[in-house]
C-alpha atoms as a PDB file:
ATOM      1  CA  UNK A   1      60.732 -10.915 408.183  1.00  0.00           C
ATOM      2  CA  UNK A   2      57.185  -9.275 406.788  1.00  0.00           C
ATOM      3  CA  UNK A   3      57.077  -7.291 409.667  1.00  0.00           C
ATOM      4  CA  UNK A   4      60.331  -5.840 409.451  1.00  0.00           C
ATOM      5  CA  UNK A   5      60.430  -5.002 406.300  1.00  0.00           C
ATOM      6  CA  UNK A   6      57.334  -3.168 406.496  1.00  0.00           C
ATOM      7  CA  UNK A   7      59.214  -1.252 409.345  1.00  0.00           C
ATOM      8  CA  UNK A   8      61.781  -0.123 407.443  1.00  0.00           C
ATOM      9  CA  UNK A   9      60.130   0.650 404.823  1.00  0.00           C
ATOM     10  CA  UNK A  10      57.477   2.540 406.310  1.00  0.00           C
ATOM     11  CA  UNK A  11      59.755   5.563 405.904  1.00  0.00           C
ATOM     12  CA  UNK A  12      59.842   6.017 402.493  1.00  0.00           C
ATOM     13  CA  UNK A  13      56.201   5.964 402.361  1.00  0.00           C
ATOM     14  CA  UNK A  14      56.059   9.781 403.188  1.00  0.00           C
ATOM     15  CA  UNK A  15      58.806  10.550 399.670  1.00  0.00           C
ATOM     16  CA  UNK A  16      56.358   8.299 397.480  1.00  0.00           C
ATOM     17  CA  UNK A  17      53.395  10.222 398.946  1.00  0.00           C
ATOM     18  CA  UNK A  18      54.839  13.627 397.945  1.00  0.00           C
ATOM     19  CA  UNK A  19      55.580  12.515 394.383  1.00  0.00           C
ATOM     20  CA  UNK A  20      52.039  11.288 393.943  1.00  0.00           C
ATOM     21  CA  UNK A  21      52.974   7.592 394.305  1.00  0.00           C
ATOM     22  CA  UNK A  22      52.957   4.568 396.553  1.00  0.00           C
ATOM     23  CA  UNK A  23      54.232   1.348 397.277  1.00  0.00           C
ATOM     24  CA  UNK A  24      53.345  -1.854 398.906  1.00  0.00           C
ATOM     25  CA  UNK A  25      55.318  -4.779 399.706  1.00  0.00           C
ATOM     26  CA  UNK A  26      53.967  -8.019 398.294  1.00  0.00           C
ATOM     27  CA  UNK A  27      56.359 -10.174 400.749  1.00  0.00           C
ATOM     28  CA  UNK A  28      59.194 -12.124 401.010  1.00  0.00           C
ATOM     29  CA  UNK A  29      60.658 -15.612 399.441  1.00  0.00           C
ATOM     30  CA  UNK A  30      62.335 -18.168 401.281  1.00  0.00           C
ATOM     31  CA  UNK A  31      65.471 -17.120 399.498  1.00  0.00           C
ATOM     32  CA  UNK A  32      65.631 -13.587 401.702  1.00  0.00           C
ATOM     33  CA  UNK A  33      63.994 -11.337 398.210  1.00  0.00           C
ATOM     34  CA  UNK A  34      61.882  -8.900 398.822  1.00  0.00           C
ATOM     35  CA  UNK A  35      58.825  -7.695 396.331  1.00  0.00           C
ATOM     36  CA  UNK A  36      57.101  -4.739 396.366  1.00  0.00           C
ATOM     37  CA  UNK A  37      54.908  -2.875 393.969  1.00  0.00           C
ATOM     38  CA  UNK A  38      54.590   0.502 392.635  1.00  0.00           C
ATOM     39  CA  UNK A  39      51.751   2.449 392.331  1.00  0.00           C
ATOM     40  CA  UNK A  40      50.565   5.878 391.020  1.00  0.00           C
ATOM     41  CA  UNK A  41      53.363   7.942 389.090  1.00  0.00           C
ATOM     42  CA  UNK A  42      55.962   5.694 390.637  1.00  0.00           C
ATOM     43  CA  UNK A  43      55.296   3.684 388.207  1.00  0.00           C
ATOM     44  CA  UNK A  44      56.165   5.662 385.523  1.00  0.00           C
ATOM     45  CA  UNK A  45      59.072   7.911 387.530  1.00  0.00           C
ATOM     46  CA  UNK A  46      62.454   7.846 385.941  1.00  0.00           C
ATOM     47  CA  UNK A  47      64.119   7.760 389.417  1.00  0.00           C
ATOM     48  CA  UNK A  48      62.445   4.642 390.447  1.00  0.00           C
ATOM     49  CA  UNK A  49      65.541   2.502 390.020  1.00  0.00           C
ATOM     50  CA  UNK A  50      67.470   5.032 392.364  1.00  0.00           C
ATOM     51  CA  UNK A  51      64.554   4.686 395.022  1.00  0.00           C
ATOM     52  CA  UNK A  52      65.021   0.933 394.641  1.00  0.00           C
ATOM     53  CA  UNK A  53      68.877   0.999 395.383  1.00  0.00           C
ATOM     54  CA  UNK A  54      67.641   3.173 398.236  1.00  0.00           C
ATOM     55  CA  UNK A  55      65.012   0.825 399.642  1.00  0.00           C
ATOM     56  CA  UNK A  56      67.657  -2.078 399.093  1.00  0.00           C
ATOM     57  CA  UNK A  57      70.388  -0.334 401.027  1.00  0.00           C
ATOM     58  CA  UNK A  58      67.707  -0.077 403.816  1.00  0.00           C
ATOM     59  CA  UNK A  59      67.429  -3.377 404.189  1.00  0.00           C
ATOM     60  CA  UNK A  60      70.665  -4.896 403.264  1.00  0.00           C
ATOM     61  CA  UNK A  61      71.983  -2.418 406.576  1.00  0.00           C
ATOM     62  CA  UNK A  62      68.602  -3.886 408.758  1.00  0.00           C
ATOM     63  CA  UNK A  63      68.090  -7.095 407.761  1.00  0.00           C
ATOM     64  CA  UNK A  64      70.874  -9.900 407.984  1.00  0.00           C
ATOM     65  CA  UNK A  65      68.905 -12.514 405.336  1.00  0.00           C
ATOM     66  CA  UNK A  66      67.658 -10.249 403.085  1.00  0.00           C
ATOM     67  CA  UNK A  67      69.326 -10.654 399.501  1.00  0.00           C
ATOM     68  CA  UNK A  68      66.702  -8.532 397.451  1.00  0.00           C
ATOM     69  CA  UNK A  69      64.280  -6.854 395.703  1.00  0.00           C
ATOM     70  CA  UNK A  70      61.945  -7.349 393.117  1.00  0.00           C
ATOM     71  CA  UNK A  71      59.919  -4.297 392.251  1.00  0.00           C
ATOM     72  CA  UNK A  72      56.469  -4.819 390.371  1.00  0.00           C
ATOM     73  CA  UNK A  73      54.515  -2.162 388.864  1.00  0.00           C
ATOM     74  CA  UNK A  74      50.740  -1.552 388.671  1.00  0.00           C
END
């Protein structure tokens, strides 16, 4: 599922990039989460939660085990 998810994923990377941020996903749990972590001004970015509902509709519409995500911040 790594692999995948780092697919999908892979297009947000050019938004984060343009707001001066990052991201990189951690992995996954047996349980289907996902965890990634923020970096740069992501971290402190008020839309970050948005971005997250964003990434999780990504996957949710992708990915037929995944159940989450767990964002961590630098």
């Amino acid at each position: 599922m790594n692999d995948d998810v780092n697919e999908i994923l892979s297009h947000f990377k050019p938004f984060f990039h343009a707001h001066g941020g990052d991201f990189e996903v951690e992995g996954t749990t047996d349980d289907g989460k996902v965890r990634v972590r923020l970096t740069g001004e992501c971290v402190l970015c008020e839309l970050k939660d948005r971005t997250a509902e964003g990434m999780t509709m990504a996957l949710r519409n992708s990915l037929p085990d995944f159940q989450g995500i767990e964002i961590a911040e630098d």
